[in-house]
C-alpha atoms as a PDB file:
ATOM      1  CA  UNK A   1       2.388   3.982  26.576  1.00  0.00           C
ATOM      2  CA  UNK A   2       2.167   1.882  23.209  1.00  0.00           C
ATOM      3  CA  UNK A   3       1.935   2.255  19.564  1.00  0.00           C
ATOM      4  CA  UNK A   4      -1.692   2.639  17.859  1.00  0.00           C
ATOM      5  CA  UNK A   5      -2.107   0.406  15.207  1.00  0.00           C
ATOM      6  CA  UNK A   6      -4.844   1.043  12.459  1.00  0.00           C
ATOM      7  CA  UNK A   7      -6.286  -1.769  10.230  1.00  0.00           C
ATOM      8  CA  UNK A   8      -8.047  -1.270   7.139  1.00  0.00           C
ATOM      9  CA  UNK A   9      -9.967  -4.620   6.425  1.00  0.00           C
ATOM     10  CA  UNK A  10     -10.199  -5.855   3.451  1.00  0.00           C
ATOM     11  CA  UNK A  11     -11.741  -9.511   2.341  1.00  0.00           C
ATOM     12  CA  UNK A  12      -8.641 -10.541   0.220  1.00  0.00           C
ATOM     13  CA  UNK A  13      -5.726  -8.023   1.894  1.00  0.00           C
ATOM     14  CA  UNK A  14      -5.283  -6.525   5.084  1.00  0.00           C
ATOM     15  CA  UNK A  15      -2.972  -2.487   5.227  1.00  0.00           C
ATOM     16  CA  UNK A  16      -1.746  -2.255   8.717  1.00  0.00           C
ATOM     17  CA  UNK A  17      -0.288   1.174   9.718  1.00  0.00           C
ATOM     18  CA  UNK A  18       1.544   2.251  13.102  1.00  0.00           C
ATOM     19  CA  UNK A  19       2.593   5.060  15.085  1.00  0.00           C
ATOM     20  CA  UNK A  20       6.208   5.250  16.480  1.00  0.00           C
ATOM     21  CA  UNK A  21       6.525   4.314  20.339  1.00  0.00           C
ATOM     22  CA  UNK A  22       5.889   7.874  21.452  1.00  0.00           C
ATOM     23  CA  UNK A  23       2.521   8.391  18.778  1.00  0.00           C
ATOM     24  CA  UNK A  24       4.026  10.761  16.960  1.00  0.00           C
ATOM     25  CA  UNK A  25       4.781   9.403  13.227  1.00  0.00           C
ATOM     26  CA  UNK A  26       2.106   7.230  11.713  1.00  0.00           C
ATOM     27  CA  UNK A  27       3.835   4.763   9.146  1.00  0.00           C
ATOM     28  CA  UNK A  28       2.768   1.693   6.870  1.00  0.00           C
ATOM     29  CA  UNK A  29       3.538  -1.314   8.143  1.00  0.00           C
ATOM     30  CA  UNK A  30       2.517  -4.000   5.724  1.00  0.00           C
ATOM     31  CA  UNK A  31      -0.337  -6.099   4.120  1.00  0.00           C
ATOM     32  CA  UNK A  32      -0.870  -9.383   5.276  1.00  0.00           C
ATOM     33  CA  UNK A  33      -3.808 -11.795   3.355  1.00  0.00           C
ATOM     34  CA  UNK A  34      -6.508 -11.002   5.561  1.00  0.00           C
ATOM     35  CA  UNK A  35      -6.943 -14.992   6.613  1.00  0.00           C
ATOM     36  CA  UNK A  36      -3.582 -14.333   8.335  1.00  0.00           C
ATOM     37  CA  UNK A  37      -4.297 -11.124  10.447  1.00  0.00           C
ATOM     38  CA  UNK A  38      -4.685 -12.853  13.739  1.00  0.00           C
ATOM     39  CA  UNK A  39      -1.577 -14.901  13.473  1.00  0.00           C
ATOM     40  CA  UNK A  40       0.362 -11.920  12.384  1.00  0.00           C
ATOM     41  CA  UNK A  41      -0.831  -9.619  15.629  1.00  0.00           C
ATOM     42  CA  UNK A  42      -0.262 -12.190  17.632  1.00  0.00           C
ATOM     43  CA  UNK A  43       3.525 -12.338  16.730  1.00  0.00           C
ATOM     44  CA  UNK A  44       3.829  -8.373  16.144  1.00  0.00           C
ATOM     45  CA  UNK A  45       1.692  -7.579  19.821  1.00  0.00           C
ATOM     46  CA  UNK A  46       4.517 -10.429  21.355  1.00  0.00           C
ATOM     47  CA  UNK A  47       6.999  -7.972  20.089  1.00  0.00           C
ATOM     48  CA  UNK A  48       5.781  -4.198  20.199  1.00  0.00           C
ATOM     49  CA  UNK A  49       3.571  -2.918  23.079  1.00  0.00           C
ATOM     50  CA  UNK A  50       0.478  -1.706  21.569  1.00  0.00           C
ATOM     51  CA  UNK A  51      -2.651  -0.071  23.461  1.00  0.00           C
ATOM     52  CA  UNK A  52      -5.164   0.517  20.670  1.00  0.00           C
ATOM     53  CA  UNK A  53      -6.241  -1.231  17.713  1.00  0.00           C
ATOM     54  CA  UNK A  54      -7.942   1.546  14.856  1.00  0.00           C
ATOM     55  CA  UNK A  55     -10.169  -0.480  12.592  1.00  0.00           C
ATOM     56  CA  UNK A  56     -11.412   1.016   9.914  1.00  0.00           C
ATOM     57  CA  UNK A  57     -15.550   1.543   9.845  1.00  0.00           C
ATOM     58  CA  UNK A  58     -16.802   1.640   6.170  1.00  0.00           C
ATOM     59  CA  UNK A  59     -19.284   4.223   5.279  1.00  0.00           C
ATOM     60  CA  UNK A  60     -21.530   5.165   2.344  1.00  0.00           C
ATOM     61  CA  UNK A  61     -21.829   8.376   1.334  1.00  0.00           C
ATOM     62  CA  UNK A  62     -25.133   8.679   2.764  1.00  0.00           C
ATOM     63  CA  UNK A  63     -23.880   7.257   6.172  1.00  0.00           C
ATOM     64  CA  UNK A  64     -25.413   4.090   5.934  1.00  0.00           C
ATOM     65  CA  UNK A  65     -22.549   0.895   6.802  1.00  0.00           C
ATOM     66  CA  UNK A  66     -21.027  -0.128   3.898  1.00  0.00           C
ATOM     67  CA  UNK A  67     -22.102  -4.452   3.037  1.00  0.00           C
ATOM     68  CA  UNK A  68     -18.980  -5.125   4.534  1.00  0.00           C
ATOM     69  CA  UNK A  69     -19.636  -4.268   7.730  1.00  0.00           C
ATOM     70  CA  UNK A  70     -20.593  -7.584   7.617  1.00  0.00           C
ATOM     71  CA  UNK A  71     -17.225  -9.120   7.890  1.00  0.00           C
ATOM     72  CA  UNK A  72     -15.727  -6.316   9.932  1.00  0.00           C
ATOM     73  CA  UNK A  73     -18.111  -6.540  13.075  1.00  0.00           C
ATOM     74  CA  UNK A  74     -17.131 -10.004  13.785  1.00  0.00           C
ATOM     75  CA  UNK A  75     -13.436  -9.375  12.970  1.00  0.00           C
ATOM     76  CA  UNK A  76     -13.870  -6.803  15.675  1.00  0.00           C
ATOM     77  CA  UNK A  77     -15.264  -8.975  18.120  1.00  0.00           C
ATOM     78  CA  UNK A  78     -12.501 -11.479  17.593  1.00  0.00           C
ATOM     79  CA  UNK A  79     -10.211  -8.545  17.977  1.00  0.00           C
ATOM     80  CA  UNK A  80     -11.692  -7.933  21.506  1.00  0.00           C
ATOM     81  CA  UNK A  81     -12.102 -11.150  22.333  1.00  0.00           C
ATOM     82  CA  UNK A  82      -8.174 -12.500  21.711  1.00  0.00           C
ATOM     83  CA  UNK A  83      -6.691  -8.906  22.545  1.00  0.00           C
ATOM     84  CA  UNK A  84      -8.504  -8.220  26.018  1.00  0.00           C
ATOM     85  CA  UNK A  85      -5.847  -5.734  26.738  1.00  0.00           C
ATOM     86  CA  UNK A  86      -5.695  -3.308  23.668  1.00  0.00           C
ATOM     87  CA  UNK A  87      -8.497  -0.705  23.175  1.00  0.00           C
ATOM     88  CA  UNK A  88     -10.570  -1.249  19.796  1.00  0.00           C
ATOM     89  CA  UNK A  89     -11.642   1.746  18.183  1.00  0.00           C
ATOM     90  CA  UNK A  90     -13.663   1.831  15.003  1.00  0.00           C
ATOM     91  CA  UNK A  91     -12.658   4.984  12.884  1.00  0.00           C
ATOM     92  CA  UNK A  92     -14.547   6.792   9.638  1.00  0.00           C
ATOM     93  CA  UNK A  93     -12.507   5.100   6.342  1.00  0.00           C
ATOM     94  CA  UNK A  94     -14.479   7.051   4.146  1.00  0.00           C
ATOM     95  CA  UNK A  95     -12.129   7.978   1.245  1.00  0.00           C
ATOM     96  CA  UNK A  96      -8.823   6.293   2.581  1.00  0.00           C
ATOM     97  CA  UNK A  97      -8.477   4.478  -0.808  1.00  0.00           C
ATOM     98  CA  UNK A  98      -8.705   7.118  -2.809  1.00  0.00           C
ATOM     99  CA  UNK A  99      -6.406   9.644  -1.161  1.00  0.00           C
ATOM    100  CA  UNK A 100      -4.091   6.529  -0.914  1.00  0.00           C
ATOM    101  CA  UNK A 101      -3.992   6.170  -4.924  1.00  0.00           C
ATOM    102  CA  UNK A 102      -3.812  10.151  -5.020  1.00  0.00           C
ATOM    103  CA  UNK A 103      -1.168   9.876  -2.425  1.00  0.00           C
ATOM    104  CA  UNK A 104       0.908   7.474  -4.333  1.00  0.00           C
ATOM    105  CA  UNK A 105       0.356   8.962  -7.582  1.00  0.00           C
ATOM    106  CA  UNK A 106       1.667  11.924  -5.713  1.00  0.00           C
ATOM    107  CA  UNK A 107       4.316  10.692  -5.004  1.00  0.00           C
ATOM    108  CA  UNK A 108       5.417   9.777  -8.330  1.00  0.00           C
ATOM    109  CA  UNK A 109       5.686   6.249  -8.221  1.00  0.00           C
ATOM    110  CA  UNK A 110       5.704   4.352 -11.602  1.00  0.00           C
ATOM    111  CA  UNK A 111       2.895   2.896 -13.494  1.00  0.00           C
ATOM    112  CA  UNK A 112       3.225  -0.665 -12.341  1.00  0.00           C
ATOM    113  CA  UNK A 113       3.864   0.278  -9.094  1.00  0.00           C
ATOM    114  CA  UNK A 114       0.756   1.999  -8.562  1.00  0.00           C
ATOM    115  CA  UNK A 115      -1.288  -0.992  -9.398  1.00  0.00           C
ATOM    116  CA  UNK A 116       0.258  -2.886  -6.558  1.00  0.00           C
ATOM    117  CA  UNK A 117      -3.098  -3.170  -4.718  1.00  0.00           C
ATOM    118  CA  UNK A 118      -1.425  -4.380  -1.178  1.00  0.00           C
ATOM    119  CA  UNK A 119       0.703  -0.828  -1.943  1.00  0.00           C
ATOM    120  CA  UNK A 120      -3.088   0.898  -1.690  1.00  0.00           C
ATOM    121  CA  UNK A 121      -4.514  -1.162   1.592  1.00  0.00           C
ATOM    122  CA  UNK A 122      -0.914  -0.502   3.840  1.00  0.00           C
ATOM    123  CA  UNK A 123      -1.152   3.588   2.578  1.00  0.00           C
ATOM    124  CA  UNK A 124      -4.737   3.557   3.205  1.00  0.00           C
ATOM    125  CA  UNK A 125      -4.617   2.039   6.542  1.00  0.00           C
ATOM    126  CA  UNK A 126      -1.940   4.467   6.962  1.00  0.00           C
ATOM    127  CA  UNK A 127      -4.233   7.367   6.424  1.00  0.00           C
ATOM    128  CA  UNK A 128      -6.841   6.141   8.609  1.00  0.00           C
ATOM    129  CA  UNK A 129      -4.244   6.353  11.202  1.00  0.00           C
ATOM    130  CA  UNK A 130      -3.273   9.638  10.898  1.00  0.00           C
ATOM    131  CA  UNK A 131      -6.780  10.971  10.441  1.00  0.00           C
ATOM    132  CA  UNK A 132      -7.788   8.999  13.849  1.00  0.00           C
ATOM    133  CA  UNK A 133      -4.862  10.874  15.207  1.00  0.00           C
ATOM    134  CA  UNK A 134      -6.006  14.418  13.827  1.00  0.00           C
ATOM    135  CA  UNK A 135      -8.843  13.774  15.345  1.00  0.00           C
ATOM    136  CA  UNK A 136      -7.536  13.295  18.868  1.00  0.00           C
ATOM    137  CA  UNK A 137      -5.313  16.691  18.625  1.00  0.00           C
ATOM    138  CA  UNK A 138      -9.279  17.968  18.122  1.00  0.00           C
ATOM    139  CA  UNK A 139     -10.560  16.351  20.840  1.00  0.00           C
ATOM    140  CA  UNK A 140      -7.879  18.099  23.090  1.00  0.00           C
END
C-alpha cells in the first residue's frame, strides 16, 4: 500500500502534503512553483510508492466551482494521463487557507514567518489531506 499525496493548486505555488507509508500521519511536504509540479512527482513517485493523488476542488460558498477550476481540470487530466497508475481524487478545499493561517498563527510562529505564503499552500494542502482522510474513517 502507498502514501496519499494531496495537492492544493495554486497558479503561482503548489503545497504538497503526505501521509506516512502506513496512512496514518498526514505531513507537509513542500511547495514547489506550480510550472514545476510534474517534474517534481515524477522524481518524488520514482522514489516513494504512492497510490492516490488528493487534488484539491475549489468551491464557492454557494457550491458553484471556483474560476480556477479552470486551470485545475486540465492539471487533473495531465495528472491521469502521466500517472496511469495512481488514483486521482478531487477533494472539497473549501477553507484550507484559512484554517492554515489560523493554524500557523496557532502555532505561534512569528510575524514574518506567517507571511511566508509557500508556508500557507504546504499547511493547506496539508489540511486537505487530513480532512480527505477524516472523511474515509466516515466512510467506514
Amino acid at each position: 500500500m502507498g502514501r496519499i499525496l494531496a495537492i492544493d493548486y495554486g497558479t503561482k505555488r503548489t503545497g504538497i502534503a503526505v501521509t506516512d507509508i502506513l496512512r496514518i500521519v498526514p505531513g507537509g511536504l513542500t511547495t514547489v512553483p506550480t510550472h514545476t509540479i510534474f517534474s517534481f512527482l515524477s522524481d518524488y513517485f520514482s522514489k516513494e510508492a504512492v497510490d492516490v493523488i488528493v487534488v484539491g476542488y475549489p468551491l464557492n460558498m454557494d457550491g458553484e466551482e471556483a474560476a480556477i477550476m479552470k486551470q485545475i481540470r486540465p492539471f487533473t487530466e495531465k495528472l491521469k494521463k502521466l500517472f496511469p497508475d495512481k488514483s486521482v481524487v478531487m477533494f472539497d478545499e473549501r477553507f484550507t487557507s484559512v484554517m492554515a493561517q489560523r493554524a500557523i498563527l496557532d502555532a505561534g510562529i512569528r510575524k514574518m514567518a506567517r507571511r511566508n505564503k509557500a508556508l500557507v499552500d504546504e499547511v493547506s494542502a496539508c489540511i486537505l489531506l487530513e480532512s480527505y482522510m477524516d472523511s474515509l474513517k466516515h466512510d467506514l
